[in-house]
PDB file of N, CA and C in Angstrom:
ATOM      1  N   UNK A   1       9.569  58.658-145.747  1.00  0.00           N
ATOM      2  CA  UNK A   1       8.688  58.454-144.610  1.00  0.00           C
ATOM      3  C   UNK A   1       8.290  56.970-144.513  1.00  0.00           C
ATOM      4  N   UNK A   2       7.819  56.250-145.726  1.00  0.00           N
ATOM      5  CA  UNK A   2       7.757  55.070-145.950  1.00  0.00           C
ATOM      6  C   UNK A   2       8.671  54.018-145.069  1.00  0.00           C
ATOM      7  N   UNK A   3       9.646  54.523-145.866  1.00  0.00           N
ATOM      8  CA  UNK A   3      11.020  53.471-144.974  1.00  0.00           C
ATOM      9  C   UNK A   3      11.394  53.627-143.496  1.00  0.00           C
ATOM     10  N   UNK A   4      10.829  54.835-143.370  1.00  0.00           N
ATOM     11  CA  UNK A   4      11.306  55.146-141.339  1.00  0.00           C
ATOM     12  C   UNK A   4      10.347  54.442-140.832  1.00  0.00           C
ATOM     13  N   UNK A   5       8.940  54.246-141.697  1.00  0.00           N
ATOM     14  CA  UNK A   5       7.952  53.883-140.800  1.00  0.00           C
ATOM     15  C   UNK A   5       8.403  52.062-140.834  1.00  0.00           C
ATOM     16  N   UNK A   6       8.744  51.663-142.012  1.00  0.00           N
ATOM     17  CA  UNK A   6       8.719  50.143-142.104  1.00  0.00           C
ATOM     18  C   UNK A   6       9.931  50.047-141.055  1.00  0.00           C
ATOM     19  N   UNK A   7      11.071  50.173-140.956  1.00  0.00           N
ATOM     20  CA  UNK A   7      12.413  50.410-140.231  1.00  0.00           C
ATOM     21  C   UNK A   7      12.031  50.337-138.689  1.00  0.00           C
ATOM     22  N   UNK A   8      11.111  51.454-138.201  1.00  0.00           N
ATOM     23  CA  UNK A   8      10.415  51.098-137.176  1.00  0.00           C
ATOM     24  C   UNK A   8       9.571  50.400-136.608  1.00  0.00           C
ATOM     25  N   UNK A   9       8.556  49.727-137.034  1.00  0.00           N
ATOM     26  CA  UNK A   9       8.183  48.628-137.417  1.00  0.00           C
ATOM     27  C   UNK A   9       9.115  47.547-136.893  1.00  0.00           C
ATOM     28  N   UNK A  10       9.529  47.528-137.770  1.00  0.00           N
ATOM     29  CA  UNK A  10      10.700  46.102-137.950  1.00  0.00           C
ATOM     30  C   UNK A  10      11.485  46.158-136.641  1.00  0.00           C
ATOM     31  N   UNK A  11      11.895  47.038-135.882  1.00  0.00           N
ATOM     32  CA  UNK A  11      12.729  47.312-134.647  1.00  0.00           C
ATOM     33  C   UNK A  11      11.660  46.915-133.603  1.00  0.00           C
ATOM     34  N   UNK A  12      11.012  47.646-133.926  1.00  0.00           N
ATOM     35  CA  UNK A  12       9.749  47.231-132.536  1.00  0.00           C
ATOM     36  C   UNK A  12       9.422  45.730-133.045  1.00  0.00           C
ATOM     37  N   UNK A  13       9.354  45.165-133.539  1.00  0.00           N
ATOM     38  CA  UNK A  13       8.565  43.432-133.972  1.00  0.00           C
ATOM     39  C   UNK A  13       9.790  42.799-133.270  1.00  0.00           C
ATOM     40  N   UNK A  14      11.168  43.068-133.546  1.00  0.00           N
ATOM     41  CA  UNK A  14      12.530  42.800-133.069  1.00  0.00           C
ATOM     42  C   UNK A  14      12.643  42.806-132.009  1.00  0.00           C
ATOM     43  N   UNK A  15      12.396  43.652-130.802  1.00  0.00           N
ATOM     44  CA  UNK A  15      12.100  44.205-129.800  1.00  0.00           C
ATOM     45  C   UNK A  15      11.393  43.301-128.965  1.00  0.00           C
ATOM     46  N   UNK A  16      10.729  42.369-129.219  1.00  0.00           N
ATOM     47  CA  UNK A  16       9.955  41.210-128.386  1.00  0.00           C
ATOM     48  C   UNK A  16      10.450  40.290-128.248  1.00  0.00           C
ATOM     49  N   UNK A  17      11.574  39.686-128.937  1.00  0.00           N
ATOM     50  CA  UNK A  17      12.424  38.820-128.694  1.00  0.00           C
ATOM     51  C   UNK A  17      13.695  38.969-128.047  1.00  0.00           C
ATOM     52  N   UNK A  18      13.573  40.955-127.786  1.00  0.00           N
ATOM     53  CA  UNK A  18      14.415  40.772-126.568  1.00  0.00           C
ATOM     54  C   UNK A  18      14.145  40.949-125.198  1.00  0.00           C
ATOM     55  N   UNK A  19      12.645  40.900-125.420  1.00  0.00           N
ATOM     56  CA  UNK A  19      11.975  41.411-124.102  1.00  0.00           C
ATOM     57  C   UNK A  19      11.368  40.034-123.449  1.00  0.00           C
ATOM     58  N   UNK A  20      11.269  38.882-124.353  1.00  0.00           N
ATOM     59  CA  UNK A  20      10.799  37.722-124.064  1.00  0.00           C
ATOM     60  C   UNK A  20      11.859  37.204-122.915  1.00  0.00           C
ATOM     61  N   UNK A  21      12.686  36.836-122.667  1.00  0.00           N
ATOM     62  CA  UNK A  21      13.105  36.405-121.703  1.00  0.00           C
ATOM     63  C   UNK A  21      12.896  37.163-120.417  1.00  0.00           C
ATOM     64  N   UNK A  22      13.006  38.243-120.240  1.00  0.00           N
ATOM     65  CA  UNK A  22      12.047  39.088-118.773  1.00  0.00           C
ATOM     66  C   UNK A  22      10.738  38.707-118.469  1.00  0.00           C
ATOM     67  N   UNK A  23      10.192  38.140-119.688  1.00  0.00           N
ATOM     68  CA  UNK A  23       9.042  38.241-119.335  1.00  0.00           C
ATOM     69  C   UNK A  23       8.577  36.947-118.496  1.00  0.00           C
ATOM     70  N   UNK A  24       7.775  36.660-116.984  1.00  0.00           N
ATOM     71  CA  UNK A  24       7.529  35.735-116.368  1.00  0.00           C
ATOM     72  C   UNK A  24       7.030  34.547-117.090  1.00  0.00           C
ATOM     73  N   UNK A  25       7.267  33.660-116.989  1.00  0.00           N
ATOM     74  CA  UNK A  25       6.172  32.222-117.680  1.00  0.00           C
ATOM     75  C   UNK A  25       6.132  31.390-116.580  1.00  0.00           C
ATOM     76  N   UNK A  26       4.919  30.723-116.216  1.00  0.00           N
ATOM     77  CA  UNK A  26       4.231  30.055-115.028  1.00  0.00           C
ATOM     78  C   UNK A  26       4.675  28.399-115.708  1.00  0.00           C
ATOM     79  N   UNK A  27       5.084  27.856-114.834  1.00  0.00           N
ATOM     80  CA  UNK A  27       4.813  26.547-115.304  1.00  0.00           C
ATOM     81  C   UNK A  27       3.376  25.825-114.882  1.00  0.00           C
ATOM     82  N   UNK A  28       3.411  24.807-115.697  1.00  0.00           N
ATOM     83  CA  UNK A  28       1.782  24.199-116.079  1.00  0.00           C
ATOM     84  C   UNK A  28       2.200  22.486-115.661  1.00  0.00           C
ATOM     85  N   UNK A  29       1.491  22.187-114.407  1.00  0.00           N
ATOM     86  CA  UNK A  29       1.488  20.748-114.408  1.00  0.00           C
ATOM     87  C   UNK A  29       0.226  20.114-114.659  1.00  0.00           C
ATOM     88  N   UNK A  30       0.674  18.779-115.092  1.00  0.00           N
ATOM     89  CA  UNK A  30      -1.138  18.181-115.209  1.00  0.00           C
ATOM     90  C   UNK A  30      -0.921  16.889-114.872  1.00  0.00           C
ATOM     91  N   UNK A  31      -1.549  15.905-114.527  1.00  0.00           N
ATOM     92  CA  UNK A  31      -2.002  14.906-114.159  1.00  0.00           C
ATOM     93  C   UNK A  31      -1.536  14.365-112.644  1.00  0.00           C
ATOM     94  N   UNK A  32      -0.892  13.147-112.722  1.00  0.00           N
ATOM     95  CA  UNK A  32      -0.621  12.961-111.410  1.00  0.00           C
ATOM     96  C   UNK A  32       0.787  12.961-111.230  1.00  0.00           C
ATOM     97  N   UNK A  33       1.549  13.457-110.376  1.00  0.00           N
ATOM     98  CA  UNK A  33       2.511  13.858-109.556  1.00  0.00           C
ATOM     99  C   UNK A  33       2.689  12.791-108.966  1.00  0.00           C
ATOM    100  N   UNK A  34       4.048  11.858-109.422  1.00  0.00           N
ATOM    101  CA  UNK A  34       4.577  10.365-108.567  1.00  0.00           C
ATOM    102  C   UNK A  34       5.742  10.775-108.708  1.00  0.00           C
ATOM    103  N   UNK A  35       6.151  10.287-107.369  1.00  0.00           N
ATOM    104  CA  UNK A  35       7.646  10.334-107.077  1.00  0.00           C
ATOM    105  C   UNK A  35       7.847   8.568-106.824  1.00  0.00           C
ATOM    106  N   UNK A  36       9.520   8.149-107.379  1.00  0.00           N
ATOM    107  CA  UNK A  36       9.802   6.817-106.947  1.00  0.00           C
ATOM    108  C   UNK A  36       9.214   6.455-105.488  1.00  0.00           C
ATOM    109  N   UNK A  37       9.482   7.253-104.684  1.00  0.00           N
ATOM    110  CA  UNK A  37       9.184   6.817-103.295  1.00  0.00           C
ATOM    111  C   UNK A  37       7.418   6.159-103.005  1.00  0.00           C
ATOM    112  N   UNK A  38       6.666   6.897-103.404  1.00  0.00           N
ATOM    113  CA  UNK A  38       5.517   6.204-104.000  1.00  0.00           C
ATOM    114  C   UNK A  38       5.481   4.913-104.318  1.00  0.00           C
ATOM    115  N   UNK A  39       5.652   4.714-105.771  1.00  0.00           N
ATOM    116  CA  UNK A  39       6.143   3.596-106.638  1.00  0.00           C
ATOM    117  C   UNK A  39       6.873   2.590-105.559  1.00  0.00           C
ATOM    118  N   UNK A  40       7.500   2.779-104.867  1.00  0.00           N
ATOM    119  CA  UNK A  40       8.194   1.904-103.776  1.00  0.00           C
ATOM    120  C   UNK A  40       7.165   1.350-102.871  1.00  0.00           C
ATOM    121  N   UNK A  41       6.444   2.093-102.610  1.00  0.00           N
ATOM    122  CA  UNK A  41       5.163   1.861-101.694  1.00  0.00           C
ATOM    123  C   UNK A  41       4.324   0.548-102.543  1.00  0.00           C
ATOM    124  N   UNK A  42       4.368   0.351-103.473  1.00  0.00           N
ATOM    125  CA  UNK A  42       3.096  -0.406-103.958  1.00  0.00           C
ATOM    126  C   UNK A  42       3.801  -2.022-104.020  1.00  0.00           C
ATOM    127  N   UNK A  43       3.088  -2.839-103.722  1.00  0.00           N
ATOM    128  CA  UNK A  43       3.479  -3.943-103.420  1.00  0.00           C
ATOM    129  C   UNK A  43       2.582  -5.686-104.312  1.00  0.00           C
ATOM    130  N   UNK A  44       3.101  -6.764-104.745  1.00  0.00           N
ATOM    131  CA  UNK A  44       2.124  -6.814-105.727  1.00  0.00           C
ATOM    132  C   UNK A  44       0.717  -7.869-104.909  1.00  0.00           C
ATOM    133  N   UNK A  45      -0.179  -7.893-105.191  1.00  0.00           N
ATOM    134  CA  UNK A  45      -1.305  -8.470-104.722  1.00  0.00           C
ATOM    135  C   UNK A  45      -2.392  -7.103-103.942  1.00  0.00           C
ATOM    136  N   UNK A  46      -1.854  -6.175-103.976  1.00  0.00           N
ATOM    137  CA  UNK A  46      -2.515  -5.284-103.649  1.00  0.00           C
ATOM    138  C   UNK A  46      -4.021  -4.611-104.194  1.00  0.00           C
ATOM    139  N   UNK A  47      -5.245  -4.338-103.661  1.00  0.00           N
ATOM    140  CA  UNK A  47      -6.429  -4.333-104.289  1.00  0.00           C
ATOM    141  C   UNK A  47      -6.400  -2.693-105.089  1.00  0.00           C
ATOM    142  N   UNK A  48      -7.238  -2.428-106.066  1.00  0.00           N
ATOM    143  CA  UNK A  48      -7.154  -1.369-106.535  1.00  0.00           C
ATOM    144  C   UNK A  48      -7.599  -0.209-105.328  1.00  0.00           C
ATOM    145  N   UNK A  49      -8.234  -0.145-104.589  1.00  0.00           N
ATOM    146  CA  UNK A  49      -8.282   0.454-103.555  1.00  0.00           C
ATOM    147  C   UNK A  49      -7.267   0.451-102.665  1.00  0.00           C
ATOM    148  N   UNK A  50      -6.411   0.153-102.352  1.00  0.00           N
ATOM    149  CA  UNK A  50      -5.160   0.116-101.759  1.00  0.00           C
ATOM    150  C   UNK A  50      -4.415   1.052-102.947  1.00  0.00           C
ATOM    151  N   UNK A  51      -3.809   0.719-104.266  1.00  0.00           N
ATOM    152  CA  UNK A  51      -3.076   1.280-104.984  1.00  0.00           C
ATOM    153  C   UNK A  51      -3.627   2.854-105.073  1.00  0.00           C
ATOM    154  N   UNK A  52      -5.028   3.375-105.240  1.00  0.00           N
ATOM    155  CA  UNK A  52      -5.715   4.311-105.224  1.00  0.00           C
ATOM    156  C   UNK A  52      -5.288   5.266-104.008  1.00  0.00           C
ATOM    157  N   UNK A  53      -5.241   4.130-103.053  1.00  0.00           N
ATOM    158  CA  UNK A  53      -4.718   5.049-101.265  1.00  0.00           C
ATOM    159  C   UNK A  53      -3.420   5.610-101.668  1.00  0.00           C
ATOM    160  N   UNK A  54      -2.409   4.681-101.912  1.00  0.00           N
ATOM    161  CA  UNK A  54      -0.848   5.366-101.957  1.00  0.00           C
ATOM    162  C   UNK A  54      -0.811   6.148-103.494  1.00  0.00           C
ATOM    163  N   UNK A  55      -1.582   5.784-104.425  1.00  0.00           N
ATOM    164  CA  UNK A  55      -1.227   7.108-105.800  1.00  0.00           C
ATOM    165  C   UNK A  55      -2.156   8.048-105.867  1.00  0.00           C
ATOM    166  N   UNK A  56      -3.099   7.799-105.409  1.00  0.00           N
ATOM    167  CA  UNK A  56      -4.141   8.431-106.077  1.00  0.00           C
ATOM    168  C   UNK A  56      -5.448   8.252-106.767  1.00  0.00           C
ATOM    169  N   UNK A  57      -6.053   8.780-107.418  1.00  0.00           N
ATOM    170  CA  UNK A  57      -7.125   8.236-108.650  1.00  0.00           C
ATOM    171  C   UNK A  57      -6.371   8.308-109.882  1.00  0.00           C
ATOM    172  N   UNK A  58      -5.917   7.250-111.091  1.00  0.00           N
ATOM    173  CA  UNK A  58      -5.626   7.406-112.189  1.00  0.00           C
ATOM    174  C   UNK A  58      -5.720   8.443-113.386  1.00  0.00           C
ATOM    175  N   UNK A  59      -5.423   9.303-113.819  1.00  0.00           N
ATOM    176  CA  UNK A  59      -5.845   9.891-114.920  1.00  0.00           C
ATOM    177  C   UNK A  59      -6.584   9.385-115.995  1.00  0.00           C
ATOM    178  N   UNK A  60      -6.246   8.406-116.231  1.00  0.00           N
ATOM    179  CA  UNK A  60      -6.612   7.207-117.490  1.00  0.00           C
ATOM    180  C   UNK A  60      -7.110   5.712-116.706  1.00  0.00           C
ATOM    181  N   UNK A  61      -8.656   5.932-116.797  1.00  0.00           N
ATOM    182  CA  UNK A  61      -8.728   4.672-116.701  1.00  0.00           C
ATOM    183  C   UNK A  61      -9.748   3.844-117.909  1.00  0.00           C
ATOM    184  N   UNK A  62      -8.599   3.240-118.644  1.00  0.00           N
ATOM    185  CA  UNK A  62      -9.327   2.183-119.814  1.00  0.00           C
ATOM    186  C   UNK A  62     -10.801   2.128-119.631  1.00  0.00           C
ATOM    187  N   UNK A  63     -11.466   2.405-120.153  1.00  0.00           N
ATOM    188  CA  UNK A  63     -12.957   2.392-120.189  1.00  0.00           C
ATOM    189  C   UNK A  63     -13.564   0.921-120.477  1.00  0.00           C
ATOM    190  N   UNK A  64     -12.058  -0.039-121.492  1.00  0.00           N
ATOM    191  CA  UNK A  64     -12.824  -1.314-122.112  1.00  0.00           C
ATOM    192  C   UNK A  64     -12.244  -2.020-121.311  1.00  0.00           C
ATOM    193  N   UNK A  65     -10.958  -1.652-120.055  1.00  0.00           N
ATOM    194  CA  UNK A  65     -10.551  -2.378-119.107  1.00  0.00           C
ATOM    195  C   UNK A  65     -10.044  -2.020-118.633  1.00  0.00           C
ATOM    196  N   UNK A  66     -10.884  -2.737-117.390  1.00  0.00           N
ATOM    197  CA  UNK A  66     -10.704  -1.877-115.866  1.00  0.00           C
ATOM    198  C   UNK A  66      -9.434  -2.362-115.319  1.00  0.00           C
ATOM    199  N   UNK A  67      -8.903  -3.475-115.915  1.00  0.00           N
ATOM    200  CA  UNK A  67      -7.703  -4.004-114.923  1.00  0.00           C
ATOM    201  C   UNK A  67      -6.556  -3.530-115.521  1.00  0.00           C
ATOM    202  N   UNK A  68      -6.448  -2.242-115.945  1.00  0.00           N
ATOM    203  CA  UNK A  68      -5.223  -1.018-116.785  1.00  0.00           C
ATOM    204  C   UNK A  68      -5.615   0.159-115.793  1.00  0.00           C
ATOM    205  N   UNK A  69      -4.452   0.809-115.367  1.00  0.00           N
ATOM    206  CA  UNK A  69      -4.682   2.134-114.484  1.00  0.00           C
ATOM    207  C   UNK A  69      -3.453   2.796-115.389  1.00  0.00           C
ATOM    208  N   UNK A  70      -3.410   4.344-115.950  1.00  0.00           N
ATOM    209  CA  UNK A  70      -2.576   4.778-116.246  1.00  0.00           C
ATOM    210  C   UNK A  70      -2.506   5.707-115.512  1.00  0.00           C
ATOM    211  N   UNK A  71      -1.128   6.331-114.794  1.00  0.00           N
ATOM    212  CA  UNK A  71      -0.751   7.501-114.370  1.00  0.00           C
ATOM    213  C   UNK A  71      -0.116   8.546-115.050  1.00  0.00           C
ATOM    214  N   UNK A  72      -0.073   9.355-115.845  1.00  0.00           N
ATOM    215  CA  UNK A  72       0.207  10.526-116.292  1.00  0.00           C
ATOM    216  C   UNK A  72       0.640  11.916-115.872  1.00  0.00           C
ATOM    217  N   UNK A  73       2.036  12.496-116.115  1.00  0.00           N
ATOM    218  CA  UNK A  73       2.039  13.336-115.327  1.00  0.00           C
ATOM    219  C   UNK A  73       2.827  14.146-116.458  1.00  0.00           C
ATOM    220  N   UNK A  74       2.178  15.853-116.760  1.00  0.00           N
ATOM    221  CA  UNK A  74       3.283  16.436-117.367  1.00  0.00           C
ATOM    222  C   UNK A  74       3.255  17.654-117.061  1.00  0.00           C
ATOM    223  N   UNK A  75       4.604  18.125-117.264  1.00  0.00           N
ATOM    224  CA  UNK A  75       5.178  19.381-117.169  1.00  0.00           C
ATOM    225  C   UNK A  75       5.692  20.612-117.696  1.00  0.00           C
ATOM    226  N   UNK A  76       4.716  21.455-117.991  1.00  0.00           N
ATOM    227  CA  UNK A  76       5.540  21.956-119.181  1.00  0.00           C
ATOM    228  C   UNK A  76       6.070  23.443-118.599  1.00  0.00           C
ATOM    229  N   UNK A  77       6.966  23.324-117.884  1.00  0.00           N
ATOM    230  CA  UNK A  77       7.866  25.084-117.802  1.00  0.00           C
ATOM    231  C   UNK A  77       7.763  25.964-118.651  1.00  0.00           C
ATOM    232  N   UNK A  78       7.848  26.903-117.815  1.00  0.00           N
ATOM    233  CA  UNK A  78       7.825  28.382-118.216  1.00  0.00           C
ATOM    234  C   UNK A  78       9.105  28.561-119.007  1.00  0.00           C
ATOM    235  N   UNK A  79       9.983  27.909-118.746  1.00  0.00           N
ATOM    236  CA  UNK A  79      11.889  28.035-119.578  1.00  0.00           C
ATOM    237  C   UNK A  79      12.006  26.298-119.724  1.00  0.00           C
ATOM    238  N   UNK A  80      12.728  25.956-120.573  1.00  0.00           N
ATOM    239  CA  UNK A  80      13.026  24.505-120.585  1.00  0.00           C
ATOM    240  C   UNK A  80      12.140  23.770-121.304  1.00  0.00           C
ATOM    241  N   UNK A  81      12.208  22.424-121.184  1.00  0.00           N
ATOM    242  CA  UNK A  81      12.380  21.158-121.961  1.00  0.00           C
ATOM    243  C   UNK A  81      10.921  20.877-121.271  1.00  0.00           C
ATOM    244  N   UNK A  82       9.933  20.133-121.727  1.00  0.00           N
ATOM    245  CA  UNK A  82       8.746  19.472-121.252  1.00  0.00           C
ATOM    246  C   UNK A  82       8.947  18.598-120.562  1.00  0.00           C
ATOM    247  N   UNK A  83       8.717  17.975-119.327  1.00  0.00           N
ATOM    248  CA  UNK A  83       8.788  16.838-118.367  1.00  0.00           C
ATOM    249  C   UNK A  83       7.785  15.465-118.538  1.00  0.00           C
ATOM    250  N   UNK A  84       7.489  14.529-119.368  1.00  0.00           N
ATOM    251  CA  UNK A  84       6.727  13.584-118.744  1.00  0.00           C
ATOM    252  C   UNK A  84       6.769  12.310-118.339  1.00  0.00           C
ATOM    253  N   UNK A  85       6.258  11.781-117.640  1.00  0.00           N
ATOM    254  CA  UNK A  85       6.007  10.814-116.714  1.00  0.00           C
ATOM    255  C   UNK A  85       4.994  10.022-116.758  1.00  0.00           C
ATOM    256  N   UNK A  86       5.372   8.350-116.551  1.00  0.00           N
ATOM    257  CA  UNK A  86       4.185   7.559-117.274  1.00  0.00           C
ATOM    258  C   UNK A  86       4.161   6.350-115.991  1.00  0.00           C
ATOM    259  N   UNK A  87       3.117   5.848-115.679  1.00  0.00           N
ATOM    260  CA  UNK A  87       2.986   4.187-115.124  1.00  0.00           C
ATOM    261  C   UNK A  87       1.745   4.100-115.423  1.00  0.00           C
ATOM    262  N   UNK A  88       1.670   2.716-115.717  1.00  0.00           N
ATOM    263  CA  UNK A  88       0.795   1.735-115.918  1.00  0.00           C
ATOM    264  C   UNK A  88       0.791   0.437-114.851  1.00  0.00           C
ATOM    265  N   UNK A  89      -0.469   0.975-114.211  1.00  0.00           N
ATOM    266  CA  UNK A  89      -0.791  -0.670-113.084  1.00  0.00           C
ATOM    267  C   UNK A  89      -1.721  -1.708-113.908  1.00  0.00           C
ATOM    268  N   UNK A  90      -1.019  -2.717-113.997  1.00  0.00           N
ATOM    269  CA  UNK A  90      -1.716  -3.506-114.219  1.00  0.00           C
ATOM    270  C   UNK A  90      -2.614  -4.819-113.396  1.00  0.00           C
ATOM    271  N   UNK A  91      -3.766  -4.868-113.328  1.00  0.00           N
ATOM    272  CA  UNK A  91      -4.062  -5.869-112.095  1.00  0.00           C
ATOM    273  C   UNK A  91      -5.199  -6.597-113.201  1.00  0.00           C
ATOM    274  N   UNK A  92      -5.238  -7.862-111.757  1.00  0.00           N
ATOM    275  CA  UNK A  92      -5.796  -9.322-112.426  1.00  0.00           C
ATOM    276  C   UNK A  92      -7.097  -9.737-111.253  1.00  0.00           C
ATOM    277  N   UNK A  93      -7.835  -9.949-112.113  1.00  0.00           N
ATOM    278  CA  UNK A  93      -8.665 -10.122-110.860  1.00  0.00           C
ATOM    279  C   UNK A  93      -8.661  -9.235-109.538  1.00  0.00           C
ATOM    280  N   UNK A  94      -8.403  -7.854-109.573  1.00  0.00           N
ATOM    281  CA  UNK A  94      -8.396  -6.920-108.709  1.00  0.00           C
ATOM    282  C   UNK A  94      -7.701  -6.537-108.031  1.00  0.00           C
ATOM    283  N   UNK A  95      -6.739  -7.347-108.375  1.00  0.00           N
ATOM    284  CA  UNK A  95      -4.997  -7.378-107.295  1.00  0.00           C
ATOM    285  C   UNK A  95      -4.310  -7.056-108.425  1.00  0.00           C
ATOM    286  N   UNK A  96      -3.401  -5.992-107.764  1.00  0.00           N
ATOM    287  CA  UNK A  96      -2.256  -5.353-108.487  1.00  0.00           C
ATOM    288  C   UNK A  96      -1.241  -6.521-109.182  1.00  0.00           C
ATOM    289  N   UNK A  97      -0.941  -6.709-110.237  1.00  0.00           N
ATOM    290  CA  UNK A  97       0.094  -8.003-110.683  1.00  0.00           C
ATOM    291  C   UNK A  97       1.418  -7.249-111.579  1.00  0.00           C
ATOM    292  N   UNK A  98       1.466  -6.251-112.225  1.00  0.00           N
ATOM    293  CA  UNK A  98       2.421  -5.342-112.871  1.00  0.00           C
ATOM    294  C   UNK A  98       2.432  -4.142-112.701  1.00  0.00           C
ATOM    295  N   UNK A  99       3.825  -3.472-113.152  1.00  0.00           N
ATOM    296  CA  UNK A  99       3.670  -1.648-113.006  1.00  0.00           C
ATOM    297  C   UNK A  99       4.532  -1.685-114.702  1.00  0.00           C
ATOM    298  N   UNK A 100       4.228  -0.668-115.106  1.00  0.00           N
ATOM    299  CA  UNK A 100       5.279  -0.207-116.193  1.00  0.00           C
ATOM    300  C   UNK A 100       5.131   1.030-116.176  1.00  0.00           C
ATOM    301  N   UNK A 101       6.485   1.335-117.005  1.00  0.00           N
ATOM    302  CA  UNK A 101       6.448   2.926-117.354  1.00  0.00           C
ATOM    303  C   UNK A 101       8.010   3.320-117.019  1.00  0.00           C
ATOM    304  N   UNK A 102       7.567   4.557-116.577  1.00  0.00           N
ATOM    305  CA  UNK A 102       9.139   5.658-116.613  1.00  0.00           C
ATOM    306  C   UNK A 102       9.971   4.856-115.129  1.00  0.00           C
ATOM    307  N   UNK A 103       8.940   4.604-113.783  1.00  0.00           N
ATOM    308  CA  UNK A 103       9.935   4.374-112.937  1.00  0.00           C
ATOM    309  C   UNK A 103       9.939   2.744-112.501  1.00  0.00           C
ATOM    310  N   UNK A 104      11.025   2.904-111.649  1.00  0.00           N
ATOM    311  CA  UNK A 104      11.862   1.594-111.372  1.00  0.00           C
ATOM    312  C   UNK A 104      11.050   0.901-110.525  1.00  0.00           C
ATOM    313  N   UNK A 105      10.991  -0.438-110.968  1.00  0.00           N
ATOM    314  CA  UNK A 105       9.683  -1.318-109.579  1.00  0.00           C
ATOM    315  C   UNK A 105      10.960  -1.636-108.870  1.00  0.00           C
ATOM    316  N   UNK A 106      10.777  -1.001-107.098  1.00  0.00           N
ATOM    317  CA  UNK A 106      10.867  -2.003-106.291  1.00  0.00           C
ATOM    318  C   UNK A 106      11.269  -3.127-106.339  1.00  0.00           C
ATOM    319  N   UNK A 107      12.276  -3.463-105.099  1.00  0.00           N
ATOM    320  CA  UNK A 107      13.127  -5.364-105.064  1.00  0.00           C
ATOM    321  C   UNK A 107      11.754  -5.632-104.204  1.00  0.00           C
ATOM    322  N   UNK A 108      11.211  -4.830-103.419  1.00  0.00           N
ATOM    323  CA  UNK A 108      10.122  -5.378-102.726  1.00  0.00           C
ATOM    324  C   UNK A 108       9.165  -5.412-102.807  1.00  0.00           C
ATOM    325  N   UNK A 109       8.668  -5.037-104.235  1.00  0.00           N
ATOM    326  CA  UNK A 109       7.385  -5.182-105.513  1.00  0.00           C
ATOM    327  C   UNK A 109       7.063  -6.424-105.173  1.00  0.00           C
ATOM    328  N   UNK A 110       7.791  -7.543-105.539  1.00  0.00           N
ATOM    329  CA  UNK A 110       6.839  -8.710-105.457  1.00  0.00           C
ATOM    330  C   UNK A 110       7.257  -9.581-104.260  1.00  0.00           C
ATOM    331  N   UNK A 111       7.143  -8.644-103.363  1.00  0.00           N
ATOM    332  CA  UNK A 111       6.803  -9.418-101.916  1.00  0.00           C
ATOM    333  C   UNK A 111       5.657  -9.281-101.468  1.00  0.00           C
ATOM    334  N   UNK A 112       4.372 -10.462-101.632  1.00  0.00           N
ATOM    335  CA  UNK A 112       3.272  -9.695-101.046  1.00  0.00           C
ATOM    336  C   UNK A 112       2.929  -8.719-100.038  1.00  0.00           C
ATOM    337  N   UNK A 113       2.327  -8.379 -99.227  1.00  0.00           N
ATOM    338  CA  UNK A 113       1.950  -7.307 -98.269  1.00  0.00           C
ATOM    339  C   UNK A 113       1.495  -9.026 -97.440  1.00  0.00           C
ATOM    340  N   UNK A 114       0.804  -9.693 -97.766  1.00  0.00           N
ATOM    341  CA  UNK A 114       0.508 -11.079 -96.733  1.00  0.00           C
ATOM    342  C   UNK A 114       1.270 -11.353 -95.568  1.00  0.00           C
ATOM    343  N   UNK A 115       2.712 -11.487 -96.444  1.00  0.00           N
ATOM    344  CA  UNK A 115       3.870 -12.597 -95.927  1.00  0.00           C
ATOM    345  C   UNK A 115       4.738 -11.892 -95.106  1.00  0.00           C
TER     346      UNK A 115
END
């Protein structure tokens, strides 16, 4: 009786790893959602209020400095590999002067918005 019960047991514990793939999983996004086309939009001399208009509000903003904006974005699916996504604005005196991170700056990044 012992062994039918452990045997069963053991089939049913087994049993969830074949039921796991039917089973729905929601994907989970968090922070901010940038697409290149965005990123294309931003231009350099631009005021943080301008950059704020075309991204958004930052997820991360440096508390010991204000002239760091980080954007953060992740993804974690219900099936698959985790997604994340990073920029960093950097501005000088209140005007946008760098981007870094995951996407590509713009040929027309450092054309002011002025000229």
């Amino acid at each position: 009786m012992r062994i039918i019960s452990i045997s069963l047991f053991a089939l049913a514990l087994s049993a969830c790893s074949l039921i796991d793939p039917l089973v729905y999983k929601i994907d989970i996004p968090q922070g901010n959602f940038l697409e290149q086309r965005d990123v294309n939009r931003l231009r350099i001399g631009m005021t943080q209020e301008q950059v704020a208009f075309v991204l958004g509000s930052p997820v991360v903003e440096d508390a010991y400095r204000s002239d760091r904006w980080h954007y953060i974005y992740r993804l974690k699916p219900g099936r698959g590999d985790i997604v994340t996504r990073e920029l960093t604005a950097y501005f000088v005196d209140g005007k946008l002067a760098e981007l870094s991170g995951d996407f590509e700056v713009h040929e027309d990044f450092y054309t002011p918005l002025d000229s």
